[in-house]
ModelCIF file with pLDDT and N, C-alpha, C, O atoms, coordinates in Angstrom:
data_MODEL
#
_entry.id   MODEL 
#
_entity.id                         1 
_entity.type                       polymer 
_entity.pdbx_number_of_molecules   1 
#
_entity_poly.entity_id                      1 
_entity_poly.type                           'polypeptide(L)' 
_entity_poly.nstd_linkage                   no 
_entity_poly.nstd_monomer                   no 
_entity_poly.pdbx_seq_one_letter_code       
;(UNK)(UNK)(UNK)(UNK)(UNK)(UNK)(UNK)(UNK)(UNK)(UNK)(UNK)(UNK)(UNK)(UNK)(UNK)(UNK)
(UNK)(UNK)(UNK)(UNK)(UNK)(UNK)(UNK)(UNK)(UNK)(UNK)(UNK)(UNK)(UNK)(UNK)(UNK)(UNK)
(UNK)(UNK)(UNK)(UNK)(UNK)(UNK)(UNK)(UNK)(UNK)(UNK)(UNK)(UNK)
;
_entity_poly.pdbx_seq_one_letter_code_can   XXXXXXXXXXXXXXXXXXXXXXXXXXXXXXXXXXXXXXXXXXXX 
_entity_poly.pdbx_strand_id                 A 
#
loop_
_entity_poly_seq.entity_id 
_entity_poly_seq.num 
_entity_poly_seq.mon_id 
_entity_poly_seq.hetero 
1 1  UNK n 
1 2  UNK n 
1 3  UNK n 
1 4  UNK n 
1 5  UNK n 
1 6  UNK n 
1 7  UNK n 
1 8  UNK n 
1 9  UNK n 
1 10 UNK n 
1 11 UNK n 
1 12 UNK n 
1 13 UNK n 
1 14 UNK n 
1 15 UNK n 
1 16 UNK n 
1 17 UNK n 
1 18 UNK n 
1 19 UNK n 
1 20 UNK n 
1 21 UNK n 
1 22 UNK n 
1 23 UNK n 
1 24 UNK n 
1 25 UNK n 
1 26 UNK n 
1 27 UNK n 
1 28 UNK n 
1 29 UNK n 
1 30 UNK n 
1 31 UNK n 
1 32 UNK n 
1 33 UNK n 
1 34 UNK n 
1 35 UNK n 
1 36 UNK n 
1 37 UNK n 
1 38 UNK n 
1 39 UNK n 
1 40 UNK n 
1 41 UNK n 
1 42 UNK n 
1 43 UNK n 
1 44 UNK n 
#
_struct_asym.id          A 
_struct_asym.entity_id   1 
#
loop_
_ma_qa_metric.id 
_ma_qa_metric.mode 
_ma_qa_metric.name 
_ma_qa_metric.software_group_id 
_ma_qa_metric.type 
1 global pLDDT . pLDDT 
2 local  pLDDT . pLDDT 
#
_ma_qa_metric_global.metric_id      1 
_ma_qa_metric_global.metric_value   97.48 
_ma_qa_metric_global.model_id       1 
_ma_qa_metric_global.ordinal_id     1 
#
loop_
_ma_qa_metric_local.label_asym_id 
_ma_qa_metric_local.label_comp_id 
_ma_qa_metric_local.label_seq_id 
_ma_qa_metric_local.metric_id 
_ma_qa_metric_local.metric_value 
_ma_qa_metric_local.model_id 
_ma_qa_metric_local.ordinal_id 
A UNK 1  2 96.00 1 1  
A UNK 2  2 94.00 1 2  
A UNK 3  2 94.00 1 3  
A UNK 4  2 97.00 1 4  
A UNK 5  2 97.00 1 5  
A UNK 6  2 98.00 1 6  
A UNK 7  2 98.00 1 7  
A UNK 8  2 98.00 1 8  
A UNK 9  2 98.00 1 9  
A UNK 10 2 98.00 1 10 
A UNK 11 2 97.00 1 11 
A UNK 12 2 97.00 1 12 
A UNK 13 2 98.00 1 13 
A UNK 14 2 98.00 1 14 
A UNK 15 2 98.00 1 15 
A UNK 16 2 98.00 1 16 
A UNK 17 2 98.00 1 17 
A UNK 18 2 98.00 1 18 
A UNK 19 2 98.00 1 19 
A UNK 20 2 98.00 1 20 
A UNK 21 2 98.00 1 21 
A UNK 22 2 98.00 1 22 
A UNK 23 2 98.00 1 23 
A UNK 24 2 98.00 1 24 
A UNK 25 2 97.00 1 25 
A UNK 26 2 98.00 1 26 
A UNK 27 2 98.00 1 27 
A UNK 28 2 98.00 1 28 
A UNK 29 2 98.00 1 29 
A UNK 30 2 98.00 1 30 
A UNK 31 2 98.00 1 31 
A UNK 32 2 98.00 1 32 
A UNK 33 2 98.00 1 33 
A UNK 34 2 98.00 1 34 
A UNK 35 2 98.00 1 35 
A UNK 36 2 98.00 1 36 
A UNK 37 2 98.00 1 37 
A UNK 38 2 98.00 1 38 
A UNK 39 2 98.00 1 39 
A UNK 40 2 98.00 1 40 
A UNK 41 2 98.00 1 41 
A UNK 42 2 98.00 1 42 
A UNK 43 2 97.00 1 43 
A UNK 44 2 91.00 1 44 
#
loop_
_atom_site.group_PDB 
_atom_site.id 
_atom_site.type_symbol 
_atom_site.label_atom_id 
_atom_site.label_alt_id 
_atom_site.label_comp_id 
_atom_site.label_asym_id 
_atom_site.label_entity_id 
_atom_site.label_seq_id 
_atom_site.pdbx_PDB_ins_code 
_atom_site.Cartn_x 
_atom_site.Cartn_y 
_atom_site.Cartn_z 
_atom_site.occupancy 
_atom_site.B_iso_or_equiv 
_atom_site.pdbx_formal_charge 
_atom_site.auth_seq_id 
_atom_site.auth_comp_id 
_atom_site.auth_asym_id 
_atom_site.auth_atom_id 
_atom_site.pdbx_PDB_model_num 
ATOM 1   N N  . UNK A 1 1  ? 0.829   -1.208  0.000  1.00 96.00 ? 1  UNK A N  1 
ATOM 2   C CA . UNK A 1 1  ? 0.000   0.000   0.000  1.00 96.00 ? 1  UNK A CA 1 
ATOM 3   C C  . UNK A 1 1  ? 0.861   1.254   0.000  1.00 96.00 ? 1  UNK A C  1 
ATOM 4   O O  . UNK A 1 1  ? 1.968   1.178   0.532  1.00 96.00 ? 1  UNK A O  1 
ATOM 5   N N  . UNK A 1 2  ? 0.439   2.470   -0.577 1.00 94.00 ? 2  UNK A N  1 
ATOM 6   C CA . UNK A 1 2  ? 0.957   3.121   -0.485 1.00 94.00 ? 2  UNK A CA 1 
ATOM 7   C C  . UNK A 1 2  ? -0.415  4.778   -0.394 1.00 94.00 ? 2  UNK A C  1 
ATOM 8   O O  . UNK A 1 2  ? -1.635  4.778   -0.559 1.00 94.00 ? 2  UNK A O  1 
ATOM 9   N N  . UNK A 1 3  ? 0.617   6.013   -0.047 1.00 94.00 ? 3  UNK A N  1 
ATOM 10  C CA . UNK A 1 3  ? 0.100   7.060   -0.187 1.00 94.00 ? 3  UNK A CA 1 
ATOM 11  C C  . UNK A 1 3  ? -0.696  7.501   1.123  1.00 94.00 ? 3  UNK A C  1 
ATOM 12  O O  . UNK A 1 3  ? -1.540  8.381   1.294  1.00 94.00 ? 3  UNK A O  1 
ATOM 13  N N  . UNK A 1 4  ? 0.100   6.218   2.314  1.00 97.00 ? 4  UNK A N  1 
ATOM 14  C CA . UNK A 1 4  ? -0.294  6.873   3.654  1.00 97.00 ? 4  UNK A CA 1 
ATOM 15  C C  . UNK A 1 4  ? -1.782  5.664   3.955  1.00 97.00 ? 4  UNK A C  1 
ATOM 16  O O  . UNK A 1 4  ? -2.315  5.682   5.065  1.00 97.00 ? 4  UNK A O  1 
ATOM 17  N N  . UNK A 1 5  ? -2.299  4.702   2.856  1.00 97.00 ? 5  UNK A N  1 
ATOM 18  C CA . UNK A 1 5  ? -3.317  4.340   3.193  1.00 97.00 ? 5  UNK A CA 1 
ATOM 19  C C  . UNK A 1 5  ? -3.261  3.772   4.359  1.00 97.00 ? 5  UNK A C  1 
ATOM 20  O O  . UNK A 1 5  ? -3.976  4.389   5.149  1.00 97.00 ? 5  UNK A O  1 
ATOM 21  N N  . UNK A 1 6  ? -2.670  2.762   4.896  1.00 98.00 ? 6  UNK A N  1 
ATOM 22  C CA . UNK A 1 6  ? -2.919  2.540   6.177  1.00 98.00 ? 6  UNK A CA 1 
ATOM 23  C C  . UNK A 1 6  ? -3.167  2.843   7.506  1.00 98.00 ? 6  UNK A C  1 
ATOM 24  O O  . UNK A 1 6  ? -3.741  2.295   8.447  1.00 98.00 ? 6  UNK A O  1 
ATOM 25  N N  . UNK A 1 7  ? -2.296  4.349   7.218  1.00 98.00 ? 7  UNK A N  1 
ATOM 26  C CA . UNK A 1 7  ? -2.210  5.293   8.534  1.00 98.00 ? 7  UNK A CA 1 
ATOM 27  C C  . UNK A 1 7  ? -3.791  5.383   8.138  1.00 98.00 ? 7  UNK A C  1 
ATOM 28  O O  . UNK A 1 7  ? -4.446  4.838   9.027  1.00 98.00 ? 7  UNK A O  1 
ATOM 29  N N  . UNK A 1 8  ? -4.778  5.995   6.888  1.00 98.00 ? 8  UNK A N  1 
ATOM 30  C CA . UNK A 1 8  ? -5.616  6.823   7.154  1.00 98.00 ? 8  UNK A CA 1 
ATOM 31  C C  . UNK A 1 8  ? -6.734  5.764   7.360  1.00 98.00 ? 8  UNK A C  1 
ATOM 32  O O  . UNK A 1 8  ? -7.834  6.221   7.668  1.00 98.00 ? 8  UNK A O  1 
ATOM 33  N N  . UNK A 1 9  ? -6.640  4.678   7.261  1.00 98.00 ? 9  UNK A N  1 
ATOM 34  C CA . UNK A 1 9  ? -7.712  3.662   7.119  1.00 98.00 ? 9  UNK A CA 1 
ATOM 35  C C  . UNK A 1 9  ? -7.645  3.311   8.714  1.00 98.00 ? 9  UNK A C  1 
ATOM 36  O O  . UNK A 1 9  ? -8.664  3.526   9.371  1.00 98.00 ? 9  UNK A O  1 
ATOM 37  N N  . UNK A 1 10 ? -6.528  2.799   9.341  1.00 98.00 ? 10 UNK A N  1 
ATOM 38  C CA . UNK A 1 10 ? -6.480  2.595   10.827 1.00 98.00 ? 10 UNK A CA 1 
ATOM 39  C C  . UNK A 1 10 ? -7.096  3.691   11.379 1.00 98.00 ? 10 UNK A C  1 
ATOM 40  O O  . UNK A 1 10 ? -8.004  3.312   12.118 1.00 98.00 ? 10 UNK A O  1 
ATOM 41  N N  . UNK A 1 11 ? -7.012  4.673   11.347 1.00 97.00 ? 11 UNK A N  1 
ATOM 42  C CA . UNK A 1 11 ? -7.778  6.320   12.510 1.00 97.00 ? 11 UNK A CA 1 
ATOM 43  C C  . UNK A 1 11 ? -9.086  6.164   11.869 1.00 97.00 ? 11 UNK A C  1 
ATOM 44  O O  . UNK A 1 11 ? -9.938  6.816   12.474 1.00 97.00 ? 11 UNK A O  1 
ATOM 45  N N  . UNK A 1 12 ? -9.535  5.543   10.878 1.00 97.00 ? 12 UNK A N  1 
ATOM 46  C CA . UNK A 1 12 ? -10.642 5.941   10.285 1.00 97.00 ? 12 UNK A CA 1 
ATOM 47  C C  . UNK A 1 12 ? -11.560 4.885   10.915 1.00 97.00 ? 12 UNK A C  1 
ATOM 48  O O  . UNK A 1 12 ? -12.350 5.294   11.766 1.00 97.00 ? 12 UNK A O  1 
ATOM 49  N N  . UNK A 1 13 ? -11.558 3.455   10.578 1.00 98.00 ? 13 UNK A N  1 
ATOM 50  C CA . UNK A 1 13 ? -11.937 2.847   11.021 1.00 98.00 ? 13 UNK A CA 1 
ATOM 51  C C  . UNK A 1 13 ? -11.426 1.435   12.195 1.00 98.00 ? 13 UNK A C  1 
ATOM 52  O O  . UNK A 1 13 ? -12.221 0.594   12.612 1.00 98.00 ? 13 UNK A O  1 
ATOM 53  N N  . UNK A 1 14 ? -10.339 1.469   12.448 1.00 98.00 ? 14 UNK A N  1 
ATOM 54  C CA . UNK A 1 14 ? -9.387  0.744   13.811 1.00 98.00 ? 14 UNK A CA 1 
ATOM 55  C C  . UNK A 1 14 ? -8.453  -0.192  12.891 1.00 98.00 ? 14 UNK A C  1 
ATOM 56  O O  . UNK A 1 14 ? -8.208  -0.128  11.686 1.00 98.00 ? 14 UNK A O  1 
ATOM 57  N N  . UNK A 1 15 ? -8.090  -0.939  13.729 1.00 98.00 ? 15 UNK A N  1 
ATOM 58  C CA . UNK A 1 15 ? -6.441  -1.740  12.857 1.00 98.00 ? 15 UNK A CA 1 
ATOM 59  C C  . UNK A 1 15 ? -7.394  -2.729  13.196 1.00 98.00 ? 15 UNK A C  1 
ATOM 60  O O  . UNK A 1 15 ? -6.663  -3.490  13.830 1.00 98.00 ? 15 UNK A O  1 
ATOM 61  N N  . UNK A 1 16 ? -8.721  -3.348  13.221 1.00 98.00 ? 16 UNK A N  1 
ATOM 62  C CA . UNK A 1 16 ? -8.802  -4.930  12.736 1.00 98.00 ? 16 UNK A CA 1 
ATOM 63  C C  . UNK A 1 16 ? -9.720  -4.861  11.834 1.00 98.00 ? 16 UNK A C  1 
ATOM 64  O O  . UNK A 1 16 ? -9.661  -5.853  11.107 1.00 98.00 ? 16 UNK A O  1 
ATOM 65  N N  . UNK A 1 17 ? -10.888 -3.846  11.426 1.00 98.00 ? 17 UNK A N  1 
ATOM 66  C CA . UNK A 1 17 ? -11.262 -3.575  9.978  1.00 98.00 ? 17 UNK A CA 1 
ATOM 67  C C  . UNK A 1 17 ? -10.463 -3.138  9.073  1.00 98.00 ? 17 UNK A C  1 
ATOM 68  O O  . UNK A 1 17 ? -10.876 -3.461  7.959  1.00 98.00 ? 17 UNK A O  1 
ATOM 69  N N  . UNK A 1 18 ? -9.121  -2.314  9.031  1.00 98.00 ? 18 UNK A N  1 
ATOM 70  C CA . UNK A 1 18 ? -8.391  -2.535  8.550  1.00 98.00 ? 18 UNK A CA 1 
ATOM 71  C C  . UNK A 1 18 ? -7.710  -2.965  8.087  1.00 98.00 ? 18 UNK A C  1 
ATOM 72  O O  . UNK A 1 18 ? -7.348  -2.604  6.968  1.00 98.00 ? 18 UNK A O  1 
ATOM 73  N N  . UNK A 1 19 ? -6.987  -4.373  9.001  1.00 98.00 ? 19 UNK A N  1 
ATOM 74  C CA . UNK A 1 19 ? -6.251  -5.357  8.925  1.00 98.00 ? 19 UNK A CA 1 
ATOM 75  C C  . UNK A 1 19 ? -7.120  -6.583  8.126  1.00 98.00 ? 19 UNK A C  1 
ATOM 76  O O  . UNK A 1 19 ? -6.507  -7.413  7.455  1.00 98.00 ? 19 UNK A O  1 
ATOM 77  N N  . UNK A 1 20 ? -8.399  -6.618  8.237  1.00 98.00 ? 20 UNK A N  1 
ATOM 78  C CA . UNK A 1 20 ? -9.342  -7.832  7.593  1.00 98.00 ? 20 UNK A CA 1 
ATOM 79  C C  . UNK A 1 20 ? -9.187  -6.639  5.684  1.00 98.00 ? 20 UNK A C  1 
ATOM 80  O O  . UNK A 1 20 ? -9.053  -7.325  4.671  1.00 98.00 ? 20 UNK A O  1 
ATOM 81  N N  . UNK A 1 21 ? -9.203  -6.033  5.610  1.00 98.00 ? 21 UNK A N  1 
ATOM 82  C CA . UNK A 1 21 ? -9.706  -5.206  4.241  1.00 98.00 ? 21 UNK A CA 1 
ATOM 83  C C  . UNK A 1 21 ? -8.441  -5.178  3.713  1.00 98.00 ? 21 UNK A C  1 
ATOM 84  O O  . UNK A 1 21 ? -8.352  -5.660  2.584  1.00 98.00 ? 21 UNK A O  1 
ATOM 85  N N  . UNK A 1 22 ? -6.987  -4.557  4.432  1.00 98.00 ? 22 UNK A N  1 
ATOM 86  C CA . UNK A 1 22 ? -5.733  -5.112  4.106  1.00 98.00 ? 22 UNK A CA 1 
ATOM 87  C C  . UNK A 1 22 ? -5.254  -6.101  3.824  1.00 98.00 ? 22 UNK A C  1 
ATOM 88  O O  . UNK A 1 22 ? -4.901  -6.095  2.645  1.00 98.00 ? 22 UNK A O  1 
ATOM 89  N N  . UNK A 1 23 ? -5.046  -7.014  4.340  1.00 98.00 ? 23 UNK A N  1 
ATOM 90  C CA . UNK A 1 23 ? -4.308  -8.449  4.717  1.00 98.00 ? 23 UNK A CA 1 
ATOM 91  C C  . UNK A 1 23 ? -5.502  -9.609  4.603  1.00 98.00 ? 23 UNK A C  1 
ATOM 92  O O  . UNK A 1 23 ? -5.290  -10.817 4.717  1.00 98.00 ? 23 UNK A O  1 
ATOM 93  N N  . UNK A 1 24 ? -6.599  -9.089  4.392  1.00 98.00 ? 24 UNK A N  1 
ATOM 94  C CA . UNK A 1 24 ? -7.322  -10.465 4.343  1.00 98.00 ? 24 UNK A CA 1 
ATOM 95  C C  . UNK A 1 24 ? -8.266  -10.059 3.151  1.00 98.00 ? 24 UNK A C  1 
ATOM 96  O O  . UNK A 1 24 ? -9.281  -10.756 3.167  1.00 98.00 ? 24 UNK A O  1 
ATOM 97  N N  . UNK A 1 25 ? -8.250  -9.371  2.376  1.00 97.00 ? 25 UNK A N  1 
ATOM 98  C CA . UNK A 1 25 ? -9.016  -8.662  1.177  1.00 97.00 ? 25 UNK A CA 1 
ATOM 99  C C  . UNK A 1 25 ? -10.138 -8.928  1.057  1.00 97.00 ? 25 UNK A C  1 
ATOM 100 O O  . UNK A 1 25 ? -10.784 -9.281  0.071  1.00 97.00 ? 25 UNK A O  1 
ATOM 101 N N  . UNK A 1 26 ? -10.486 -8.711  2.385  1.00 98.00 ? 26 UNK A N  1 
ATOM 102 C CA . UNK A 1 26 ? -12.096 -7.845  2.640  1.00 98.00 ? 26 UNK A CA 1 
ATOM 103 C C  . UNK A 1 26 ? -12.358 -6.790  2.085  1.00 98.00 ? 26 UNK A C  1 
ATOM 104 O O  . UNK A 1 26 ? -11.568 -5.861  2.248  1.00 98.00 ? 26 UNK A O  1 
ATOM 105 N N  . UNK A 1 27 ? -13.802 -6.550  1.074  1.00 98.00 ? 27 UNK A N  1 
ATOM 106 C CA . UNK A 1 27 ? -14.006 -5.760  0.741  1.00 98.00 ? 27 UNK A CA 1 
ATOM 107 C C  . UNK A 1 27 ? -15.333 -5.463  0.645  1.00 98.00 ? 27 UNK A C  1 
ATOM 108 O O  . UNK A 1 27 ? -16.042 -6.131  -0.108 1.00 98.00 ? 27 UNK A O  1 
ATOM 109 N N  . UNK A 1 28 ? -16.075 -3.974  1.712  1.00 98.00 ? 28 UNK A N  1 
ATOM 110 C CA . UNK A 1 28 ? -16.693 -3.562  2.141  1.00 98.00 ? 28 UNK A CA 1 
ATOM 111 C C  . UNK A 1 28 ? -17.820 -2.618  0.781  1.00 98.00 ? 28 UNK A C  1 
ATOM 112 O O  . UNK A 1 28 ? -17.471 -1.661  0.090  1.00 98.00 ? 28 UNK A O  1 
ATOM 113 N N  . UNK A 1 29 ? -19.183 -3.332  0.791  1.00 98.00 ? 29 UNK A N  1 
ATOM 114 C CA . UNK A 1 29 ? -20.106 -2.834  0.354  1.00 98.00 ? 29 UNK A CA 1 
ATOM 115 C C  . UNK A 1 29 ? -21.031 -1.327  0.883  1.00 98.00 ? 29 UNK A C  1 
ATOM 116 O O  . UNK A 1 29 ? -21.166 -1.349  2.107  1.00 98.00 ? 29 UNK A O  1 
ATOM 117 N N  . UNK A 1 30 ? -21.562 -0.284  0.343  1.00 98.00 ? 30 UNK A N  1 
ATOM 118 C CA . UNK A 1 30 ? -22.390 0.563   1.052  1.00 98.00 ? 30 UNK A CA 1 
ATOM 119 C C  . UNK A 1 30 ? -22.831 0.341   2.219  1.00 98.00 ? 30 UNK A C  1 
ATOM 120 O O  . UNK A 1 30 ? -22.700 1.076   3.198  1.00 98.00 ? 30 UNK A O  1 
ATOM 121 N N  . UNK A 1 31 ? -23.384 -0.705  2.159  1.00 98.00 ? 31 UNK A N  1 
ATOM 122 C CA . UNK A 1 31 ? -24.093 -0.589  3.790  1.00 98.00 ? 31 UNK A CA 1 
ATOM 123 C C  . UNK A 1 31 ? -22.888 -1.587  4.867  1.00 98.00 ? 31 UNK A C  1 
ATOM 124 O O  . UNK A 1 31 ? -22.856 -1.051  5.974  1.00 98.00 ? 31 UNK A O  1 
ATOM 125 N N  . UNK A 1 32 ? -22.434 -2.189  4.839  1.00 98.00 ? 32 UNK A N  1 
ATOM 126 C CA . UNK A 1 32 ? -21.034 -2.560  5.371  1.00 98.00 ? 32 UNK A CA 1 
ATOM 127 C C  . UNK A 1 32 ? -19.880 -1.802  5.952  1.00 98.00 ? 32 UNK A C  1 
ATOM 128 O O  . UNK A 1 32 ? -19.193 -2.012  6.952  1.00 98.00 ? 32 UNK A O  1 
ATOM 129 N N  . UNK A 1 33 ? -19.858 -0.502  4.692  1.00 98.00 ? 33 UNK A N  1 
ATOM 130 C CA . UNK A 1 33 ? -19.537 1.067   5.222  1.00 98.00 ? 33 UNK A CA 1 
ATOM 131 C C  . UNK A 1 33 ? -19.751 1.322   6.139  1.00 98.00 ? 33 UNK A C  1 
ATOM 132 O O  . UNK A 1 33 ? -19.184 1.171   7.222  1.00 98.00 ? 33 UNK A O  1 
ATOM 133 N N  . UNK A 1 34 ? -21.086 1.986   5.667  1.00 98.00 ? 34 UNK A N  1 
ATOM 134 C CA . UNK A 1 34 ? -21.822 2.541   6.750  1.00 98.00 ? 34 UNK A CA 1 
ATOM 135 C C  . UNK A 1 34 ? -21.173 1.990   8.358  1.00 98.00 ? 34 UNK A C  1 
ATOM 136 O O  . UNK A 1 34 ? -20.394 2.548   9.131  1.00 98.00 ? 34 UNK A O  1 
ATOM 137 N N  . UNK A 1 35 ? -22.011 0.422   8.446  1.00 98.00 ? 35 UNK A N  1 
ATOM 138 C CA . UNK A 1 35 ? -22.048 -0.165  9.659  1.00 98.00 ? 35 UNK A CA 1 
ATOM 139 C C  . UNK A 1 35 ? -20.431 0.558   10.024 1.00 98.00 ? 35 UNK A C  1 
ATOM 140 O O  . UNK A 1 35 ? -20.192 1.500   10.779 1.00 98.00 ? 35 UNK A O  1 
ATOM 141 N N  . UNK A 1 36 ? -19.612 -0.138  9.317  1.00 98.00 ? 36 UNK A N  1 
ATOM 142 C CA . UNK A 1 36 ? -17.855 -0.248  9.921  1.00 98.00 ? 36 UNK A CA 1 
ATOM 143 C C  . UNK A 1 36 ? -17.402 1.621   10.450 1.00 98.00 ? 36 UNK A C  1 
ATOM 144 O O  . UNK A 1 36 ? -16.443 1.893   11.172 1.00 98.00 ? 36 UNK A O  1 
ATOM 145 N N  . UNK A 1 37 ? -18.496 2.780   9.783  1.00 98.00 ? 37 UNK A N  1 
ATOM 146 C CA . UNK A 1 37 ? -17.999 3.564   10.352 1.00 98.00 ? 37 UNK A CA 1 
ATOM 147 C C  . UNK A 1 37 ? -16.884 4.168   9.120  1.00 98.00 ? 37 UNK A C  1 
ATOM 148 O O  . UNK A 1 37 ? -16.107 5.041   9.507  1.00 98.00 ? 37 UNK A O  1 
ATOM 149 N N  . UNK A 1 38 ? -16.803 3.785   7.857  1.00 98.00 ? 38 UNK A N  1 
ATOM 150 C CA . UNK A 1 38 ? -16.158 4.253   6.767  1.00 98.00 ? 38 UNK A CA 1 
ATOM 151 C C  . UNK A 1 38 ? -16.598 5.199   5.671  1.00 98.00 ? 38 UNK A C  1 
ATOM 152 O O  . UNK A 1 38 ? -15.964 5.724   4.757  1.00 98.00 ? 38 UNK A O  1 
ATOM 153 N N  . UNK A 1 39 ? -18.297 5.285   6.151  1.00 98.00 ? 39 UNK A N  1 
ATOM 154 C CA . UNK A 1 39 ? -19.146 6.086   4.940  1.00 98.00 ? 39 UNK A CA 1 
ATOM 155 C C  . UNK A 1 39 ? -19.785 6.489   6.347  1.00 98.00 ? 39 UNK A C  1 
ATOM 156 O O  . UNK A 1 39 ? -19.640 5.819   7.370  1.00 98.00 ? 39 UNK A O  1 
ATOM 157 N N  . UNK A 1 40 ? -20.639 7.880   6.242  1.00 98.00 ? 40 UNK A N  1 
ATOM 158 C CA . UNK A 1 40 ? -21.223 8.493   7.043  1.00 98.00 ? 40 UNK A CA 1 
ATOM 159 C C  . UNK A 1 40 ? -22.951 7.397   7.092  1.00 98.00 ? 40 UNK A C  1 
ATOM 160 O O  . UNK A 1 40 ? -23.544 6.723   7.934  1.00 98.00 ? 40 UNK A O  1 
ATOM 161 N N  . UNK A 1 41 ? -23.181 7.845   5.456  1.00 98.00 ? 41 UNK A N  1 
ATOM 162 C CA . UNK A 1 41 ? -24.925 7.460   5.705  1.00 98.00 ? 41 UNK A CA 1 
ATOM 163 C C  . UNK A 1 41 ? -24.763 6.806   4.010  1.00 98.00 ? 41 UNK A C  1 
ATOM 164 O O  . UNK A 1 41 ? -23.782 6.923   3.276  1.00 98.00 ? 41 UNK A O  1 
ATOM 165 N N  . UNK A 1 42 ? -26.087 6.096   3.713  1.00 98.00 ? 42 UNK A N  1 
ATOM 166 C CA . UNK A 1 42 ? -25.928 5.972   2.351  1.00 98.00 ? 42 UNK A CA 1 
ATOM 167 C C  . UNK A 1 42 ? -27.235 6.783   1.398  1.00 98.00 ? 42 UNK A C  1 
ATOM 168 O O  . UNK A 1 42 ? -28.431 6.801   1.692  1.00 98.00 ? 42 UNK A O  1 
ATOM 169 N N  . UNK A 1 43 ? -26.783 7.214   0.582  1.00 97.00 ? 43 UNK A N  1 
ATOM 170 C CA . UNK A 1 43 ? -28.219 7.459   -0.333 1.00 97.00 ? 43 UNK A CA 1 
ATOM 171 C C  . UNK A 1 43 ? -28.517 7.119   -1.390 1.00 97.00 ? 43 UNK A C  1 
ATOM 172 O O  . UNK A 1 43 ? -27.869 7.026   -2.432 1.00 97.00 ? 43 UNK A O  1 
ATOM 173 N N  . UNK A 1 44 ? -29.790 6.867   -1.081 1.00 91.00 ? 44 UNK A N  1 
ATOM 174 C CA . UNK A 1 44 ? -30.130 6.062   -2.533 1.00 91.00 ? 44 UNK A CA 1 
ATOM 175 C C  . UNK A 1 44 ? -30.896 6.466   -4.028 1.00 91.00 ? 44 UNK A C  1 
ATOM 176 O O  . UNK A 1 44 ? -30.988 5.624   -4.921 1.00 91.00 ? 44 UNK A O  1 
#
């Protein structure tokens, strides 16, 4: 990764949603967002 993503993804949403989306290539849908605290709200 590069361009700081990790720093900004850890403060954003913690180092084990991070670490699952990093290292385990989890990858988070709209409302999954939401829940994890990575998107505010969704609209549809």
């Amino acid at each position: 990764p590069g361009g700081g993503m990790t720093w900004m993804l850890q403060r954003l949403v913690g180092p084990q949603t991070a670490t699952a989306m990093t290292l385990f290539g989890q990858v988070l849908d709209a409302d999954a967002a939401v829940a994890r605290g990575l998107a505010w709200d969704r609209a549809d």
